[in-house]
PDB file of N, CA and C in Angstrom:
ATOM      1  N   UNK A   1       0.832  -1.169   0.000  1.00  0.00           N
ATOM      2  CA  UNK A   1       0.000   0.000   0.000  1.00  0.00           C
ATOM      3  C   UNK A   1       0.889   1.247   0.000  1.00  0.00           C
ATOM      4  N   UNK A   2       0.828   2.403  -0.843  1.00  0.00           N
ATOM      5  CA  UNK A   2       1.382   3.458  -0.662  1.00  0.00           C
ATOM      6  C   UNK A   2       0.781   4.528  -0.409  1.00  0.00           C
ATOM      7  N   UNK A   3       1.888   4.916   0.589  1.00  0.00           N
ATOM      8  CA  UNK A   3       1.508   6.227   1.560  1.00  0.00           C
ATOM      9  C   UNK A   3       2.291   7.144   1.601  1.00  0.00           C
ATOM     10  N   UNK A   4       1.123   8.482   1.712  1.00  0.00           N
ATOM     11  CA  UNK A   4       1.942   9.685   1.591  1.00  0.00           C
ATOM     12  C   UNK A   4       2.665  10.347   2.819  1.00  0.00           C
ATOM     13  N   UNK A   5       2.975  10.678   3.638  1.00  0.00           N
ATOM     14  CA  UNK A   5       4.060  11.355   4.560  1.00  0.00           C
ATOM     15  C   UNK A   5       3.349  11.522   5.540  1.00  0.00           C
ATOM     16  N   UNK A   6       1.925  11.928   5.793  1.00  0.00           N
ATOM     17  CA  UNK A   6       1.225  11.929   6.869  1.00  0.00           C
ATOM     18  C   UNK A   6       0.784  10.310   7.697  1.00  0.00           C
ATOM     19  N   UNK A   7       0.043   9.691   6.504  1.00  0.00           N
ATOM     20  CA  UNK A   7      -0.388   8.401   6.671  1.00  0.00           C
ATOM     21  C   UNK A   7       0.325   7.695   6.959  1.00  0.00           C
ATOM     22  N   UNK A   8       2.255   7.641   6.825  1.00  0.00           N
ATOM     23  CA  UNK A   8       3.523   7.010   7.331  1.00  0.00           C
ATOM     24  C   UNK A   8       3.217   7.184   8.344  1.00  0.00           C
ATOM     25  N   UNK A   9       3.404   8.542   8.806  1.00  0.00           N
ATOM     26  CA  UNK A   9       3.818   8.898  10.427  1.00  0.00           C
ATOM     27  C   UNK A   9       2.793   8.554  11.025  1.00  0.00           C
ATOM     28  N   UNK A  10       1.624   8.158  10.786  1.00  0.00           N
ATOM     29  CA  UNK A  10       0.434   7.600  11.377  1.00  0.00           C
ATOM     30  C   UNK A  10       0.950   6.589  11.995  1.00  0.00           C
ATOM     31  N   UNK A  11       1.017   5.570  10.701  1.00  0.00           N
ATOM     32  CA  UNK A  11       1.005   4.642  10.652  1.00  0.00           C
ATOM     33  C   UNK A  11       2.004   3.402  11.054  1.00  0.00           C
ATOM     34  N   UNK A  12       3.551   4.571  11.551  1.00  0.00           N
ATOM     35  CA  UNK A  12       4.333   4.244  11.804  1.00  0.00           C
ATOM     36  C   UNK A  12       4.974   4.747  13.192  1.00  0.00           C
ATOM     37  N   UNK A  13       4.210   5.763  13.438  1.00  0.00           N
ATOM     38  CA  UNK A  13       4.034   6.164  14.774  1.00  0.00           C
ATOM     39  C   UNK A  13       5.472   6.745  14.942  1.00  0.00           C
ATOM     40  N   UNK A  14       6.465   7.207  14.280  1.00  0.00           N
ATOM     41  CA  UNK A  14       7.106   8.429  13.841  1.00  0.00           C
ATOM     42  C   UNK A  14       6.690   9.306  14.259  1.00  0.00           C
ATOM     43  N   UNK A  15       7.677  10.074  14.819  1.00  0.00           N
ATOM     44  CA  UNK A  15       7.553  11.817  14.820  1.00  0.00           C
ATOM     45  C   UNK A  15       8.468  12.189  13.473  1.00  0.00           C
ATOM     46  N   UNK A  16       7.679  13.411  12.980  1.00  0.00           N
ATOM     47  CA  UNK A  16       8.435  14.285  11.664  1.00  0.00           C
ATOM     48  C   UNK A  16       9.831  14.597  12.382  1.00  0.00           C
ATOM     49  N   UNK A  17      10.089  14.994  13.106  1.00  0.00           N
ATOM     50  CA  UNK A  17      12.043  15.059  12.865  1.00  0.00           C
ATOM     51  C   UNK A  17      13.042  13.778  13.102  1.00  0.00           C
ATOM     52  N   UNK A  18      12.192  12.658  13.694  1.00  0.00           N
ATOM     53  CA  UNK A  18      12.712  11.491  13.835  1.00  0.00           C
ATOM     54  C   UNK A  18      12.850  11.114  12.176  1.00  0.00           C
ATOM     55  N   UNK A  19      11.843  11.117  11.358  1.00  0.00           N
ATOM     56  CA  UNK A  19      11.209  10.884  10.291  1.00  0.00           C
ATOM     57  C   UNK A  19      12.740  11.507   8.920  1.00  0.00           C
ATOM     58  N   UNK A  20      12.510  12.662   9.219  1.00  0.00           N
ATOM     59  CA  UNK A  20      13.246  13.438   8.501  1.00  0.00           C
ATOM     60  C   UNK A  20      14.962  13.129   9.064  1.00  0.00           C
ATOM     61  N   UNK A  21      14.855  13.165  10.175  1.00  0.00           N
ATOM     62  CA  UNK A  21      16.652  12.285  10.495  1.00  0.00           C
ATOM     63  C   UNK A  21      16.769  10.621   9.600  1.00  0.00           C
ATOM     64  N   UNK A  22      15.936  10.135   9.990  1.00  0.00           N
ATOM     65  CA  UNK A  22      16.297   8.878   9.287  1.00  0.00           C
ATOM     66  C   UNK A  22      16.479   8.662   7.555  1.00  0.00           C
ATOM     67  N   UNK A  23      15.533   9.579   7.484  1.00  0.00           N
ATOM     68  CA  UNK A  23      15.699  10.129   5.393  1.00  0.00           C
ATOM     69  C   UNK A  23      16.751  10.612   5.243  1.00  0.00           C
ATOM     70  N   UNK A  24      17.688  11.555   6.344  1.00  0.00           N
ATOM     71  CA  UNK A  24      18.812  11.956   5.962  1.00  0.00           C
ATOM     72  C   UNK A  24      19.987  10.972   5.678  1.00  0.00           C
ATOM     73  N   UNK A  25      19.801  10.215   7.093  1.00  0.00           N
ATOM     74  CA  UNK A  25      20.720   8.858   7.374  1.00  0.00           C
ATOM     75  C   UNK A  25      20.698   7.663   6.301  1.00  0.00           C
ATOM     76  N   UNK A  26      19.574   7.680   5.379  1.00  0.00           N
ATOM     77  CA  UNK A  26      18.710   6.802   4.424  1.00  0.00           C
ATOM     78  C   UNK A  26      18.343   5.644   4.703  1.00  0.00           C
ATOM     79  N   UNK A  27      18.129   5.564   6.257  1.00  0.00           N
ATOM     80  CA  UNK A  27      17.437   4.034   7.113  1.00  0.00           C
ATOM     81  C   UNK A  27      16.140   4.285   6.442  1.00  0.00           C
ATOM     82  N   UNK A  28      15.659   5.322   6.008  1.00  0.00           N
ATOM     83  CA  UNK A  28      14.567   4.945   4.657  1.00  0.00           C
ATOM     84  C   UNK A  28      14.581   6.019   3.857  1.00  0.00           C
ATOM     85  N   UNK A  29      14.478   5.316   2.276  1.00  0.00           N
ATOM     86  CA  UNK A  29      14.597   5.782   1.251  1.00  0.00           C
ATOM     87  C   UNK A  29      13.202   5.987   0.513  1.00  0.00           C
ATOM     88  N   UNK A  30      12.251   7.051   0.670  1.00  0.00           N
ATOM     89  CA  UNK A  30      11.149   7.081   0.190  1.00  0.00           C
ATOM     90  C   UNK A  30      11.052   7.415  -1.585  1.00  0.00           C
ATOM     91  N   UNK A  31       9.813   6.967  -2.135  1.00  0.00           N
ATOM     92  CA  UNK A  31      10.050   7.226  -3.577  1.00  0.00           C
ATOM     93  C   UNK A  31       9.650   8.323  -3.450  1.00  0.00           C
ATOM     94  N   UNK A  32      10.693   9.117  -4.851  1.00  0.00           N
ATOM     95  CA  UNK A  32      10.202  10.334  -4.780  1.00  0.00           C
ATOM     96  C   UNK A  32       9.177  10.306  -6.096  1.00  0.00           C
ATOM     97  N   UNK A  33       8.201  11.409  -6.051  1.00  0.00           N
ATOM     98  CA  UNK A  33       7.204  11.002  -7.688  1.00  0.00           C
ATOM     99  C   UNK A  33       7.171  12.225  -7.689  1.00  0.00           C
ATOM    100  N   UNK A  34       6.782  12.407  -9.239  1.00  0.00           N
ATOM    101  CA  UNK A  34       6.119  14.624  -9.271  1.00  0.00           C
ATOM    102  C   UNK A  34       5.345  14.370  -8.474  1.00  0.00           C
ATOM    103  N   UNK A  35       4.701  14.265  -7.859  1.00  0.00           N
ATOM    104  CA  UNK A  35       3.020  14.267  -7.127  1.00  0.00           C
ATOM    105  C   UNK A  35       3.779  14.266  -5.526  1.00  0.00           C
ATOM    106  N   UNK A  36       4.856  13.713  -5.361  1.00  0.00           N
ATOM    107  CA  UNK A  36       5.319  14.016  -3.811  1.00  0.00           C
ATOM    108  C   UNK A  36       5.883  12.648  -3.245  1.00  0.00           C
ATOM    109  N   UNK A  37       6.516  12.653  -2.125  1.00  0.00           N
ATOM    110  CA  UNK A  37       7.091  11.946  -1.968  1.00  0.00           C
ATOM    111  C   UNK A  37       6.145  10.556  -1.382  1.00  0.00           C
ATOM    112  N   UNK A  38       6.436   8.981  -1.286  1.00  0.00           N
ATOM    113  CA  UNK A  38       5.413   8.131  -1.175  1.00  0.00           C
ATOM    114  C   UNK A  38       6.226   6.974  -0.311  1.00  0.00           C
ATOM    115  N   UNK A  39       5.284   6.336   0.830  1.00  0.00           N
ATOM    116  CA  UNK A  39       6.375   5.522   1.620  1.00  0.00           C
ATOM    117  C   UNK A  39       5.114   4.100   0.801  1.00  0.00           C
ATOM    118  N   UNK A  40       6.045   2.813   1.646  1.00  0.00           N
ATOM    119  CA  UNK A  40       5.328   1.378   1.448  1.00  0.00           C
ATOM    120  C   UNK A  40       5.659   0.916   2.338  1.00  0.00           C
ATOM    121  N   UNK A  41       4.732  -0.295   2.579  1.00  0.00           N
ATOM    122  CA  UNK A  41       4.810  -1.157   3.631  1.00  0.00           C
ATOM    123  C   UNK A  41       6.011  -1.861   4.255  1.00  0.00           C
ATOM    124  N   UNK A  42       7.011  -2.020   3.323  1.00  0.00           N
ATOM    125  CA  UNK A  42       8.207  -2.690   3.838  1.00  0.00           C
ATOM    126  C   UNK A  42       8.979  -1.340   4.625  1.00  0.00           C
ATOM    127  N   UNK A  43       8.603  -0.076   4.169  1.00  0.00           N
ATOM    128  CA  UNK A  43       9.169   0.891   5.093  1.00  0.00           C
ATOM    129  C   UNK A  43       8.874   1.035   6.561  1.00  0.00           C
ATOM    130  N   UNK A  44       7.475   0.315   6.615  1.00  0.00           N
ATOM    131  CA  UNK A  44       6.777   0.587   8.057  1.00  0.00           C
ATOM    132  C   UNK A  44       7.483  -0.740   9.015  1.00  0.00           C
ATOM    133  N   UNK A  45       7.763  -1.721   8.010  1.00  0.00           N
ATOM    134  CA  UNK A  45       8.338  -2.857   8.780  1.00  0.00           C
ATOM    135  C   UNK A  45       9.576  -2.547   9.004  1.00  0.00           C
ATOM    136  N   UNK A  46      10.773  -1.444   8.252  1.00  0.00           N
ATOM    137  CA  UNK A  46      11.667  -1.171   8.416  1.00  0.00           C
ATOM    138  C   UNK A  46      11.852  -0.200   9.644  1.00  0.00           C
ATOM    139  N   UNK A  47      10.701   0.447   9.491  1.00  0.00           N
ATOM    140  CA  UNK A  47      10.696   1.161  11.215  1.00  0.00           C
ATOM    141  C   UNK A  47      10.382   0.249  12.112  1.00  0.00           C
ATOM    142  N   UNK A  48      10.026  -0.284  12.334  1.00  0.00           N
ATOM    143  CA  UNK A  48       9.678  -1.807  13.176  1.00  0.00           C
ATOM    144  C   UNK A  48      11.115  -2.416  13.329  1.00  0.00           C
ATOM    145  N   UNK A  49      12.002  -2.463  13.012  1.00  0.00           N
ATOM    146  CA  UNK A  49      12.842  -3.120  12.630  1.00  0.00           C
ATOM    147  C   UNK A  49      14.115  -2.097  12.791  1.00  0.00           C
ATOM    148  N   UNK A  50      14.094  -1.057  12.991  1.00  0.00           N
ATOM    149  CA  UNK A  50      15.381   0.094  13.865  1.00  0.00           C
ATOM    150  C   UNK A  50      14.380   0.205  15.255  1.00  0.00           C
ATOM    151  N   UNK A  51      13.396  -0.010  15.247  1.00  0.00           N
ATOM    152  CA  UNK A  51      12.786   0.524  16.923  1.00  0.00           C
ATOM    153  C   UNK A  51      13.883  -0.900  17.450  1.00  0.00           C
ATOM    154  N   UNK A  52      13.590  -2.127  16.918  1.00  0.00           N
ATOM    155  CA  UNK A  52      13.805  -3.327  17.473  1.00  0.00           C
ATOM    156  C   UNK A  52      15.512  -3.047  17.680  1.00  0.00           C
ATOM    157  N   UNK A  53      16.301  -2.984  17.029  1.00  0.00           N
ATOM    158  CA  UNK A  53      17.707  -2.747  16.916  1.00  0.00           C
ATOM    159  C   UNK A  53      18.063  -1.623  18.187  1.00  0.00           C
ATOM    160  N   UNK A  54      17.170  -0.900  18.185  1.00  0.00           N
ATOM    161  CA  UNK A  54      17.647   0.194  18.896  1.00  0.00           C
ATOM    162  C   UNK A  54      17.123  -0.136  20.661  1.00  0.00           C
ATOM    163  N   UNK A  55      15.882  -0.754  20.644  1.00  0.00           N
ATOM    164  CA  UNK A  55      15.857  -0.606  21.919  1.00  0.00           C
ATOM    165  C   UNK A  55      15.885  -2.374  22.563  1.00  0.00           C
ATOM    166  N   UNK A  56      15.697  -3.366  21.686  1.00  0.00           N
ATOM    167  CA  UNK A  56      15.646  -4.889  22.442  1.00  0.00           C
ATOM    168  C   UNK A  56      17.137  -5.073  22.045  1.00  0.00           C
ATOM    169  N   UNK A  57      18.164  -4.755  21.103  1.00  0.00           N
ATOM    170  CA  UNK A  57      19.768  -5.036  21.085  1.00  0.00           C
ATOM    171  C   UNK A  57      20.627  -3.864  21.602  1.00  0.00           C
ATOM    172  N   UNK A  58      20.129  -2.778  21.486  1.00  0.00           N
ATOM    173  CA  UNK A  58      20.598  -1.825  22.014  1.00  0.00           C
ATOM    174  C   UNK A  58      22.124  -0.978  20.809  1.00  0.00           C
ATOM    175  N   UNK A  59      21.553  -1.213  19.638  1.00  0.00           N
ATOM    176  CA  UNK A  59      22.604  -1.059  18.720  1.00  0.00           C
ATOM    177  C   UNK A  59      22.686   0.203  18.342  1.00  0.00           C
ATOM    178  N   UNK A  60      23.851   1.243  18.611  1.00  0.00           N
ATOM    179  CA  UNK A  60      23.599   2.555  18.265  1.00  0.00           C
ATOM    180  C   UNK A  60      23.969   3.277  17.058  1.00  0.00           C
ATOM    181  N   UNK A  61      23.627   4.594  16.312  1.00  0.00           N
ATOM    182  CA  UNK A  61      23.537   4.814  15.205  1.00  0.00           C
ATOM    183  C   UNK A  61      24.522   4.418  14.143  1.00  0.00           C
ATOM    184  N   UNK A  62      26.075   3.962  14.253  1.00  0.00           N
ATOM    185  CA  UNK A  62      26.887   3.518  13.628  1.00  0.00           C
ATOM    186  C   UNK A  62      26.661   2.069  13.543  1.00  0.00           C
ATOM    187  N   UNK A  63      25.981   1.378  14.638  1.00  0.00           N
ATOM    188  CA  UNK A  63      25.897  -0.248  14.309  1.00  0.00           C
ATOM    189  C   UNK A  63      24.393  -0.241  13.255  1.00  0.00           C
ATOM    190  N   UNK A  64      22.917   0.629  13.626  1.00  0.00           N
ATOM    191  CA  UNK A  64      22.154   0.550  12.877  1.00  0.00           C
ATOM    192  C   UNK A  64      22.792   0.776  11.198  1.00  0.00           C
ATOM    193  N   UNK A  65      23.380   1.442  10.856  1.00  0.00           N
ATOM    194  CA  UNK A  65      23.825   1.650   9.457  1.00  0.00           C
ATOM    195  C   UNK A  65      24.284   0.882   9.077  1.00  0.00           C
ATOM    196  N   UNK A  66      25.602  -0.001   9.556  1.00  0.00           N
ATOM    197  CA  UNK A  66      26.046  -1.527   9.662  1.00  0.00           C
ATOM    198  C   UNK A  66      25.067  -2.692   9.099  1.00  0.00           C
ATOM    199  N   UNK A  67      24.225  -2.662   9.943  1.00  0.00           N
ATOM    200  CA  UNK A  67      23.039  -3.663   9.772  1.00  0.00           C
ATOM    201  C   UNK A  67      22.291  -3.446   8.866  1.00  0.00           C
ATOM    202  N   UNK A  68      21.577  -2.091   8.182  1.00  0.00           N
ATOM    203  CA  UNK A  68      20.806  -2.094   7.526  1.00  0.00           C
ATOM    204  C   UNK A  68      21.300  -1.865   6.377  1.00  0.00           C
ATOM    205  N   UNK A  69      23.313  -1.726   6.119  1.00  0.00           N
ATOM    206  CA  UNK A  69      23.690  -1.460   4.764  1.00  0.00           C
ATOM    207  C   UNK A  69      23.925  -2.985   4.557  1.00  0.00           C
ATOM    208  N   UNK A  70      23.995  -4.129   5.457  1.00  0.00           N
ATOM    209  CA  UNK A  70      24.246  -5.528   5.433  1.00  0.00           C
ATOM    210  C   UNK A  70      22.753  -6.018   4.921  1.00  0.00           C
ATOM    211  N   UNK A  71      22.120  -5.818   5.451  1.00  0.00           N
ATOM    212  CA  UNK A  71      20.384  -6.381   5.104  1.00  0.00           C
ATOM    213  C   UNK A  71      20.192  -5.629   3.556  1.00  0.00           C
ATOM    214  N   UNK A  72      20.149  -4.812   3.101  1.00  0.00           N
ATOM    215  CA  UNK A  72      20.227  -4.406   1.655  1.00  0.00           C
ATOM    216  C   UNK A  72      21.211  -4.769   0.882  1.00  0.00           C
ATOM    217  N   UNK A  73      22.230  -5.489   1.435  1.00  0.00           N
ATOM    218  CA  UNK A  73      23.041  -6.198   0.568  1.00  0.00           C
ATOM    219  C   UNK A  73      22.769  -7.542  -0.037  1.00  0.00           C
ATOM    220  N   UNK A  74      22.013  -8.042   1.291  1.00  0.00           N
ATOM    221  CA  UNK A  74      21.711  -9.752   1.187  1.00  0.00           C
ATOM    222  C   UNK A  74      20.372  -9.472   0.390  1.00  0.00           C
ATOM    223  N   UNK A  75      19.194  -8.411   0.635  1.00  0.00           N
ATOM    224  CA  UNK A  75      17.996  -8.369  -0.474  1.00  0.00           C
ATOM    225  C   UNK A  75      18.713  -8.289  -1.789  1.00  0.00           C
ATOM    226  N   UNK A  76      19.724  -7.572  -2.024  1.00  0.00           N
ATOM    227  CA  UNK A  76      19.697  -7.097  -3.445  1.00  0.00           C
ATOM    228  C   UNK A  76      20.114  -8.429  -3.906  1.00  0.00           C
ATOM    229  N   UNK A  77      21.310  -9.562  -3.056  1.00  0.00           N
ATOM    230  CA  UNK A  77      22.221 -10.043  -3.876  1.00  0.00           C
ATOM    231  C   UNK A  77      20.781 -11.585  -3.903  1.00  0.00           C
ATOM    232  N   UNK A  78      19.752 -11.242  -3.354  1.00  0.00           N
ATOM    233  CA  UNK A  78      18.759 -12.576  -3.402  1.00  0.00           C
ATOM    234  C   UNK A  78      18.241 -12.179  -4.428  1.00  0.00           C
ATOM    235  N   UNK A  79      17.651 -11.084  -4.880  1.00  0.00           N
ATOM    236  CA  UNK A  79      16.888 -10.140  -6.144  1.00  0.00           C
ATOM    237  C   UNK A  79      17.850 -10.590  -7.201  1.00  0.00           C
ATOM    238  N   UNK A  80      19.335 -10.595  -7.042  1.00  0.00           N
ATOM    239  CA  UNK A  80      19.967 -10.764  -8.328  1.00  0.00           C
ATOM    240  C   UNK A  80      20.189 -12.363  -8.764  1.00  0.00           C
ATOM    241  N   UNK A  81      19.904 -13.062  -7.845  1.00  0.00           N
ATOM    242  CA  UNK A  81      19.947 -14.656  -7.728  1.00  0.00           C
ATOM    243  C   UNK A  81      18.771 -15.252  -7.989  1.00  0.00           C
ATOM    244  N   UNK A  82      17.676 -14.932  -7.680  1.00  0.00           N
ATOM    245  CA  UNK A  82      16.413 -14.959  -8.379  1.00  0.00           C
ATOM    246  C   UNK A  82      16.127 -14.557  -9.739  1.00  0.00           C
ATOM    247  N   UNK A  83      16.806 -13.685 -10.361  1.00  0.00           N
ATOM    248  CA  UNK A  83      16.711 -13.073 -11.512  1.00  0.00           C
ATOM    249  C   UNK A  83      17.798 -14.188 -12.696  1.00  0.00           C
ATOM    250  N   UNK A  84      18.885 -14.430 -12.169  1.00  0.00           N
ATOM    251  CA  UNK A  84      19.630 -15.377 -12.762  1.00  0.00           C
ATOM    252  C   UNK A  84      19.490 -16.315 -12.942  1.00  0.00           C
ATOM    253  N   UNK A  85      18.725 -17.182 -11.367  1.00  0.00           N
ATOM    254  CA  UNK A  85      17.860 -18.624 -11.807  1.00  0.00           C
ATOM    255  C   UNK A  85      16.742 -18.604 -13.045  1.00  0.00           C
ATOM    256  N   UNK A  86      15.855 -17.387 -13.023  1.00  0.00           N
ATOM    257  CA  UNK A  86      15.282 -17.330 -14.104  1.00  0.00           C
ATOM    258  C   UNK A  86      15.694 -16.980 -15.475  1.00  0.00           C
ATOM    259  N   UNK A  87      16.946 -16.562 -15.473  1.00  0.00           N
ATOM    260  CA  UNK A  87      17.027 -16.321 -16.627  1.00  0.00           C
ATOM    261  C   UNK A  87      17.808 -17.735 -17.061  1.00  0.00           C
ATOM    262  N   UNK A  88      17.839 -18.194 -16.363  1.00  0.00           N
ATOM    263  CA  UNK A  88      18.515 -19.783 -16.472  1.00  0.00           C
ATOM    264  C   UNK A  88      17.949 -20.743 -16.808  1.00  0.00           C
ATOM    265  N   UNK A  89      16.775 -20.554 -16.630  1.00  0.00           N
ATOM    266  CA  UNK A  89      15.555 -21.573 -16.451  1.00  0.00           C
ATOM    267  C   UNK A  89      15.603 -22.545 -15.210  1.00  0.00           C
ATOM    268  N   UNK A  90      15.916 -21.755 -14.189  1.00  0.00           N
ATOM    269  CA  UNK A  90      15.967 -22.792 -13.223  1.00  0.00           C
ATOM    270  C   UNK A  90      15.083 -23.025 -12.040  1.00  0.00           C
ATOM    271  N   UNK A  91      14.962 -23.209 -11.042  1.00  0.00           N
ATOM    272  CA  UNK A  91      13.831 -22.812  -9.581  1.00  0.00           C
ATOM    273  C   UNK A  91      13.835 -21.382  -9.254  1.00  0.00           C
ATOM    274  N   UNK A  92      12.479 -21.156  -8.697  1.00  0.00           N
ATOM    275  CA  UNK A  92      12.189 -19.918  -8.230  1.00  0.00           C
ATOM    276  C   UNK A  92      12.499 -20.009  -6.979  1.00  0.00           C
ATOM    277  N   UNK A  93      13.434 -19.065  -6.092  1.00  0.00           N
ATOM    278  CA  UNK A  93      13.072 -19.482  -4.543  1.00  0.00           C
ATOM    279  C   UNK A  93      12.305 -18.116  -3.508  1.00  0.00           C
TER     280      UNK A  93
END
């Protein structure tokens, strides 16, 4: 589902300068469109997912970047392994 900047912070229970620090940091990368900027659901799980880092491991802003430039490494390099099995003709996983 995509959401516009209000309906995030709803929905994600964000405050706007928390919001706007983390866009700087790019712990989320919102699309930008002419029409304005737009979040998705894996973003809301991604806030779910620095609350968790930050307050049940206790990992602070240099280890969160760590982790979440490691976790976008392993999506992309599964996205590119999925893409190769298919172009292979091989299993989907």
């Amino acid at each position: 589902m995509r959401m516009d900047k209000q309906t995030f912070l709803k929905t994600s229970g964000l405050q706007v300068k928390v919001l706007e620090l983390w866009i700087e940091q790019e712990w989320l990368v919102p699309q930008q469109t002419a029409s304005g900027v737009f979040f998705e659901e894996i973003d809301v799980a991604r806030v779910r997912l620095i609350r968790e880092l930050q307050s049940r491991i206790g990992a602070n802003d240099a280890g969160i970047d760590v982790i979440l430039h490691l976790m976008d490494q392993l999506h992309g390099m599964r996205r590119a392994m999925a893409e190769l099995r298919r172009d292979m003709g091989g299993p989907q996983a």
